[in-house]
N, C-alpha and C. Protein backbone atom coordinates (compact mmCIF):
# COMPACT_ATOMS: atom_id res chain seq x y z
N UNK A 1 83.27 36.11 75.45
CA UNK A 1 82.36 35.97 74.34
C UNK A 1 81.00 36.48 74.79
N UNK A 2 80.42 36.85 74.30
CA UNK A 2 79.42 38.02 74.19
C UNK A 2 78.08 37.52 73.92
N UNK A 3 77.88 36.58 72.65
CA UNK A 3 77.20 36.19 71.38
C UNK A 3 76.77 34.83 71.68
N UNK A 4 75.34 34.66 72.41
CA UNK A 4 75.22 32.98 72.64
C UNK A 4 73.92 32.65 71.68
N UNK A 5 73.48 31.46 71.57
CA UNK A 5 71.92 30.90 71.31
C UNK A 5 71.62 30.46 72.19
N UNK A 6 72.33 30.35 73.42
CA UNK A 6 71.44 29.74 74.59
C UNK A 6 71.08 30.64 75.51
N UNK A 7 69.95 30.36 75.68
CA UNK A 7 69.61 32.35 76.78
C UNK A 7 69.25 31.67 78.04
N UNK A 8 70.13 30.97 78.77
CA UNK A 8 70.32 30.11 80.07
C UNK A 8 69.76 31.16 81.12
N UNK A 9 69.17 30.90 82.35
CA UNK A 9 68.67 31.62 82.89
C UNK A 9 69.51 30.97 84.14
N UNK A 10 70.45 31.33 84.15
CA UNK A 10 71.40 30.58 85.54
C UNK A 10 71.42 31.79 86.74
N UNK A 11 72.23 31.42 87.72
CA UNK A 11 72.15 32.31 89.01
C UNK A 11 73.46 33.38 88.71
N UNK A 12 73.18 34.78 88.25
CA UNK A 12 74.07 35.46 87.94
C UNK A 12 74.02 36.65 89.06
N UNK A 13 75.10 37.21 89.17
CA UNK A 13 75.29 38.50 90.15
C UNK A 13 73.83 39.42 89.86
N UNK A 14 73.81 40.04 88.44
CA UNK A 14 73.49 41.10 88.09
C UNK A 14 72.87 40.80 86.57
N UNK A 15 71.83 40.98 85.93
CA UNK A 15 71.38 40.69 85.16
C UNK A 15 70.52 42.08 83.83
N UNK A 16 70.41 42.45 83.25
CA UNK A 16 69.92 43.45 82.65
C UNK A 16 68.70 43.86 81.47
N UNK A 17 68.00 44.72 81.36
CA UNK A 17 67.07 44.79 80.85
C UNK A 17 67.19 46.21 79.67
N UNK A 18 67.17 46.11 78.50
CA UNK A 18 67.24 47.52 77.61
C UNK A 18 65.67 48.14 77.59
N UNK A 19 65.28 49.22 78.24
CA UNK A 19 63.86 49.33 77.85
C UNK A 19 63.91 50.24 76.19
N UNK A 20 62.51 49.60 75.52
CA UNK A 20 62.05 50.05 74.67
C UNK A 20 62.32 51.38 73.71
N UNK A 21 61.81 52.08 74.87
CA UNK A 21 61.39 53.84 74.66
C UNK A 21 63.02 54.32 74.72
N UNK A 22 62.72 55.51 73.72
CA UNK A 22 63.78 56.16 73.67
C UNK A 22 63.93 57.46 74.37
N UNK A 23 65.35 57.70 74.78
CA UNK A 23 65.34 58.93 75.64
C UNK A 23 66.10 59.83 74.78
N UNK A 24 66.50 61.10 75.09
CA UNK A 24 67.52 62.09 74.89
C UNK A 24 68.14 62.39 75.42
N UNK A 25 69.79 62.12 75.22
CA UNK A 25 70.64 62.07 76.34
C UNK A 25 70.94 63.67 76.75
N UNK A 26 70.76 63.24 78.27
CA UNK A 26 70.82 64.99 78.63
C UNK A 26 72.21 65.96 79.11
N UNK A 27 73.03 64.79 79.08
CA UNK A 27 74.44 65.12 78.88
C UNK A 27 75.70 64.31 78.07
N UNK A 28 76.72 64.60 77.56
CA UNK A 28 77.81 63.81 76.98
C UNK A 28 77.48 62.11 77.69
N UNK A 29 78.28 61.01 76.77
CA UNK A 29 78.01 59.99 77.52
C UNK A 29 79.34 58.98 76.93
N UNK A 30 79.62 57.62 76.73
CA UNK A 30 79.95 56.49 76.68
C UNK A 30 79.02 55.79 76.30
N UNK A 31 79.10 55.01 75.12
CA UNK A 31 77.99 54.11 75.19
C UNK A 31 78.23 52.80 75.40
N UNK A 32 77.70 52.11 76.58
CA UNK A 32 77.85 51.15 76.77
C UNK A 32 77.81 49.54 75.83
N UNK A 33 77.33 49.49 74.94
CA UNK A 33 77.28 48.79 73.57
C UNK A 33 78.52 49.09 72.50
N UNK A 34 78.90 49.91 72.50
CA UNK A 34 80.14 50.05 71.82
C UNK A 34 81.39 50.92 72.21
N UNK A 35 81.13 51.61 73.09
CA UNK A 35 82.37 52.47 74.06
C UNK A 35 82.70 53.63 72.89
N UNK A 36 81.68 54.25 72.06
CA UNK A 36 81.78 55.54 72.00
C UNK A 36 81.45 56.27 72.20
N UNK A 37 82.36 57.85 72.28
CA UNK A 37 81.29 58.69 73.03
C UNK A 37 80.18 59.08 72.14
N UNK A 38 79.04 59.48 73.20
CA UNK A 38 77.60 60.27 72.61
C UNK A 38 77.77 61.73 73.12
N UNK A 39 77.18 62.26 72.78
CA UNK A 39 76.63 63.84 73.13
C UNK A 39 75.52 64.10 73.53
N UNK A 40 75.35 64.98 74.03
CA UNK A 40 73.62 65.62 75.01
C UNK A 40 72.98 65.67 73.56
N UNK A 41 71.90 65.26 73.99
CA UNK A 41 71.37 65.59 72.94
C UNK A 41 70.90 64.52 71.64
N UNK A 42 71.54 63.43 71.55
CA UNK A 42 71.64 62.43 70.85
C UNK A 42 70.44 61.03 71.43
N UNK A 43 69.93 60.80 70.21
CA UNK A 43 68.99 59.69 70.98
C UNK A 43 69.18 58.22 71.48
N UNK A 44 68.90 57.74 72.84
CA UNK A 44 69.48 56.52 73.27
C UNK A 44 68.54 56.20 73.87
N UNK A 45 68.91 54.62 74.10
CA UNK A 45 67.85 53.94 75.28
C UNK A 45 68.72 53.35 76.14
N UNK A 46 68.37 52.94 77.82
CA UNK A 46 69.09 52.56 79.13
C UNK A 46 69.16 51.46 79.15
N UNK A 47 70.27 51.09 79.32
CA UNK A 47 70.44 49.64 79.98
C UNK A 47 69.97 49.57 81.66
N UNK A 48 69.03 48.64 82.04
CA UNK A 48 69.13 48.86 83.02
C UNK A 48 69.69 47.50 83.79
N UNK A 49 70.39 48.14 85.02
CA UNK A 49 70.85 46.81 85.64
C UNK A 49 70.12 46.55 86.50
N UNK A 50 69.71 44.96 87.30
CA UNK A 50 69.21 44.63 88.06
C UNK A 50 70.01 43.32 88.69
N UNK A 51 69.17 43.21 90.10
CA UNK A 51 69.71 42.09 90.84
C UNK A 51 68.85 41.72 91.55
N UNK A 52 68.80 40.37 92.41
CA UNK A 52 67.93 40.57 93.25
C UNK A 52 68.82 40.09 94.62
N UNK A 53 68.32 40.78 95.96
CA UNK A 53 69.16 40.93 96.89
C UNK A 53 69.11 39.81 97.52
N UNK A 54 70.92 39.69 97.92
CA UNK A 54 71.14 38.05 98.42
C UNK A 54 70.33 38.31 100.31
N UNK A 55 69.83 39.21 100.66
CA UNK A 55 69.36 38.68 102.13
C UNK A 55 68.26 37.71 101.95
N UNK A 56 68.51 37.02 103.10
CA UNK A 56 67.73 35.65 103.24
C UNK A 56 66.02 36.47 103.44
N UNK A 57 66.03 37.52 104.75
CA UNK A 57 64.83 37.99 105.04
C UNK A 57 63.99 38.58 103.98
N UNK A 58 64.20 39.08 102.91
CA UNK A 58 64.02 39.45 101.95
C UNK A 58 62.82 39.22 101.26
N UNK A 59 61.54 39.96 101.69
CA UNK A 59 60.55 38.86 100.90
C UNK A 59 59.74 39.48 99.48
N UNK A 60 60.04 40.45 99.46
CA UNK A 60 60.01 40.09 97.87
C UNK A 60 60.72 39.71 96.78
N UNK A 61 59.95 39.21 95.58
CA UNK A 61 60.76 38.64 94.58
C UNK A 61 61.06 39.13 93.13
N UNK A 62 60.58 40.87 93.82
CA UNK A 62 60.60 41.68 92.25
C UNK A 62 62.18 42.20 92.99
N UNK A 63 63.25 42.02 91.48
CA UNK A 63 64.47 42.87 91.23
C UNK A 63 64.68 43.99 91.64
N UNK A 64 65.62 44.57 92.13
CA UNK A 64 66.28 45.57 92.46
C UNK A 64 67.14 46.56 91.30
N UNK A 65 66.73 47.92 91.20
CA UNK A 65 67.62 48.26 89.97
C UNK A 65 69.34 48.34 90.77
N UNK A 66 69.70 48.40 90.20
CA UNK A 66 71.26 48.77 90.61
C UNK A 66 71.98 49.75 89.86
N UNK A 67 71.51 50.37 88.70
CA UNK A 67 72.72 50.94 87.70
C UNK A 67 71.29 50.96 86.37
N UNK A 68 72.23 52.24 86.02
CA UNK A 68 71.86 52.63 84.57
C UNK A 68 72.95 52.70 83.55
N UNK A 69 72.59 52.29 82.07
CA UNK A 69 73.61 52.55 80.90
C UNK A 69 73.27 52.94 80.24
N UNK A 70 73.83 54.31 79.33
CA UNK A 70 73.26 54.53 78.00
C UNK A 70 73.55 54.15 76.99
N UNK A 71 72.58 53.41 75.88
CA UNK A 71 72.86 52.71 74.57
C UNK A 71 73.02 53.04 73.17
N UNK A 72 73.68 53.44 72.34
CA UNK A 72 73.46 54.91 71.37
C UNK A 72 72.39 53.90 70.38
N UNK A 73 71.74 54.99 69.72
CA UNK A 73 71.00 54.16 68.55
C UNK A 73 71.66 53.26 67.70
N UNK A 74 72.70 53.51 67.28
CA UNK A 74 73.53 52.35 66.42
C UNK A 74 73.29 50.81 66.85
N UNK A 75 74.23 50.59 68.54
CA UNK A 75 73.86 49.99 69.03
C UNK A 75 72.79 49.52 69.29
N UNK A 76 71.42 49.93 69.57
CA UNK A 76 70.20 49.88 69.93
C UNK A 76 69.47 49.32 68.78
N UNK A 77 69.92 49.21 67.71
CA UNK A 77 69.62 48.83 66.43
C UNK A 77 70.38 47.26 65.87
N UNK A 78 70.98 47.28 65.79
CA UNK A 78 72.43 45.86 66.34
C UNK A 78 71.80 44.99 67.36
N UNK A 79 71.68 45.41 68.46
CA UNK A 79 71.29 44.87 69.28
C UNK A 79 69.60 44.11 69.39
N UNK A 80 68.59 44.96 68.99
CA UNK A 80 67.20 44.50 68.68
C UNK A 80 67.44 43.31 67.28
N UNK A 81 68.26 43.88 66.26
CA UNK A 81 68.12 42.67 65.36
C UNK A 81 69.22 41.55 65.67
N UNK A 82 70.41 41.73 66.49
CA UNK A 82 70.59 39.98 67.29
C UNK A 82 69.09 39.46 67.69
N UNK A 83 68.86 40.34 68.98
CA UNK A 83 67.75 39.33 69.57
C UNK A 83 66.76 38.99 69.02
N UNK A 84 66.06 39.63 67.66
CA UNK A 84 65.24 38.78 66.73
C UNK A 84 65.62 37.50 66.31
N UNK A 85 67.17 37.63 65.51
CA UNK A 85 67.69 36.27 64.92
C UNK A 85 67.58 35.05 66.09
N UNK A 86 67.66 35.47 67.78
CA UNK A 86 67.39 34.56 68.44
C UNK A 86 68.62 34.51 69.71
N UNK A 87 69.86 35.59 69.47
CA UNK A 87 70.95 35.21 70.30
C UNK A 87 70.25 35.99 71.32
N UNK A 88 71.64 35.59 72.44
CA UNK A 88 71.42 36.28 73.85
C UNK A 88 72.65 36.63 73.58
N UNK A 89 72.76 38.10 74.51
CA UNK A 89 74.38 38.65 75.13
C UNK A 89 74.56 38.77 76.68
N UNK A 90 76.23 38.79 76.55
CA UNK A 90 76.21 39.22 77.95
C UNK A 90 76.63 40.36 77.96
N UNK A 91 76.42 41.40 79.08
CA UNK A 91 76.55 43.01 79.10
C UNK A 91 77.97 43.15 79.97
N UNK A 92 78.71 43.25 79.10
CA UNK A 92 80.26 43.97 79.45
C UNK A 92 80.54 44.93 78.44
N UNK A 93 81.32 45.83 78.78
CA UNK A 93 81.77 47.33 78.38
C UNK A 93 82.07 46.65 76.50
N UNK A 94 81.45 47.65 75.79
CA UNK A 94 81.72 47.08 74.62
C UNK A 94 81.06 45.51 73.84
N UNK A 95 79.52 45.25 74.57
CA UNK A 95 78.91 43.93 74.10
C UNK A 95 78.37 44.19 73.24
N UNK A 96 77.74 44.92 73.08
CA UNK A 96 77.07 44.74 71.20
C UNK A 96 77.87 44.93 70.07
N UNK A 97 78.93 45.67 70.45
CA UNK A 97 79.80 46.04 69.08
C UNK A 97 81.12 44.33 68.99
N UNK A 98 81.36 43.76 70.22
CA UNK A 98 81.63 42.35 70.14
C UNK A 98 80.90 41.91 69.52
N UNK A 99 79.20 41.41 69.97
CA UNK A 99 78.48 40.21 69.60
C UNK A 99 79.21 40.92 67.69
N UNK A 100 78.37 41.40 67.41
CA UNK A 100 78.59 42.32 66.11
C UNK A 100 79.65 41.47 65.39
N UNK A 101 80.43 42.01 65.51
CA UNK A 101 82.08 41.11 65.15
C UNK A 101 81.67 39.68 65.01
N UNK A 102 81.06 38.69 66.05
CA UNK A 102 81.18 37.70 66.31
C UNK A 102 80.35 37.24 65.43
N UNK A 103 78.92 37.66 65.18
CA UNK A 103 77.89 37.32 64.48
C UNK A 103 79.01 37.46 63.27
N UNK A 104 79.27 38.85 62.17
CA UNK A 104 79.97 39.07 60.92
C UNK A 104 81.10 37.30 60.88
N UNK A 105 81.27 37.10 62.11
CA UNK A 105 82.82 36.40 61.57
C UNK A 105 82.16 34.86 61.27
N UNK A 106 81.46 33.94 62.85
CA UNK A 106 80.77 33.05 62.71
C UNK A 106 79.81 32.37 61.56
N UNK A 107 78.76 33.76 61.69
CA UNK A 107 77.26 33.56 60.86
C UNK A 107 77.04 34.07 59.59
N UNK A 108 78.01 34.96 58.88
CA UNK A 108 77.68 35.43 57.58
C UNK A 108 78.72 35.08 56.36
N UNK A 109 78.13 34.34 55.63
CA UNK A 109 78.55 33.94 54.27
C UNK A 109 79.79 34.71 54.14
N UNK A 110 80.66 34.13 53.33
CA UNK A 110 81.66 34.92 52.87
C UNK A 110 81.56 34.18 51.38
N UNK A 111 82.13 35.16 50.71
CA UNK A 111 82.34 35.26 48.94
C UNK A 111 83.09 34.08 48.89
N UNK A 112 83.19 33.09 47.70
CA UNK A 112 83.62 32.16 46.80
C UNK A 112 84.93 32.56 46.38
């Protein structure tokens, strides 16, 4: 499950950030939010992954990137208006087009 209201800040492997700004993808892609393909050329924004490193010596406490994803606008759009209504997701192959589903099935009225 994908689709929470609780945006728990627990001790996770790997954690992620979508920035803002939009890019142009500069080659074919996958989109990580819904697992279709994109094309060069098409506008998206990155998932970025982060962690912070388990060495003990380690002394700073700013994140580590680890990984990039590209997000197609569809998604990127889906995704900004969950996190207005207030949910959190978790980022596995295909999470926004889940939460999506989950929100439609859970949270929206159905006809009489």
């Amino acid at each position: 499950m994908s689709l929470s209201c609780e945006c728990g800040y627990d001790d996770y492997e790997w954690f992620y950030v979508i920035e803002d700004n939009w890019r142009i993808a500069q080659t074919d892609f996958k989109c990580y939010g819904c697992c279709k393909p994109g094309k060069d050329g098409d506008k998206v924004r990155l998932l970025v992954e982060q962690s912070y490193p388990e060495e003990e010596d380690y002394e700073n406490d700013e994140p580590v990137t680890t990984g990039y994803k590209r997000i197609c606008e569809e998604c990127c759009d889906l995704y900004d208006s969950l996190i207005e209504l207030g949910f959190c997701m978790s980022a596995d192959w295909g999470f926004i087009r889940d939460a999506h589903e989950e929100y439609k099935h859970e949270y929206v009225r159905r006809k009489a």
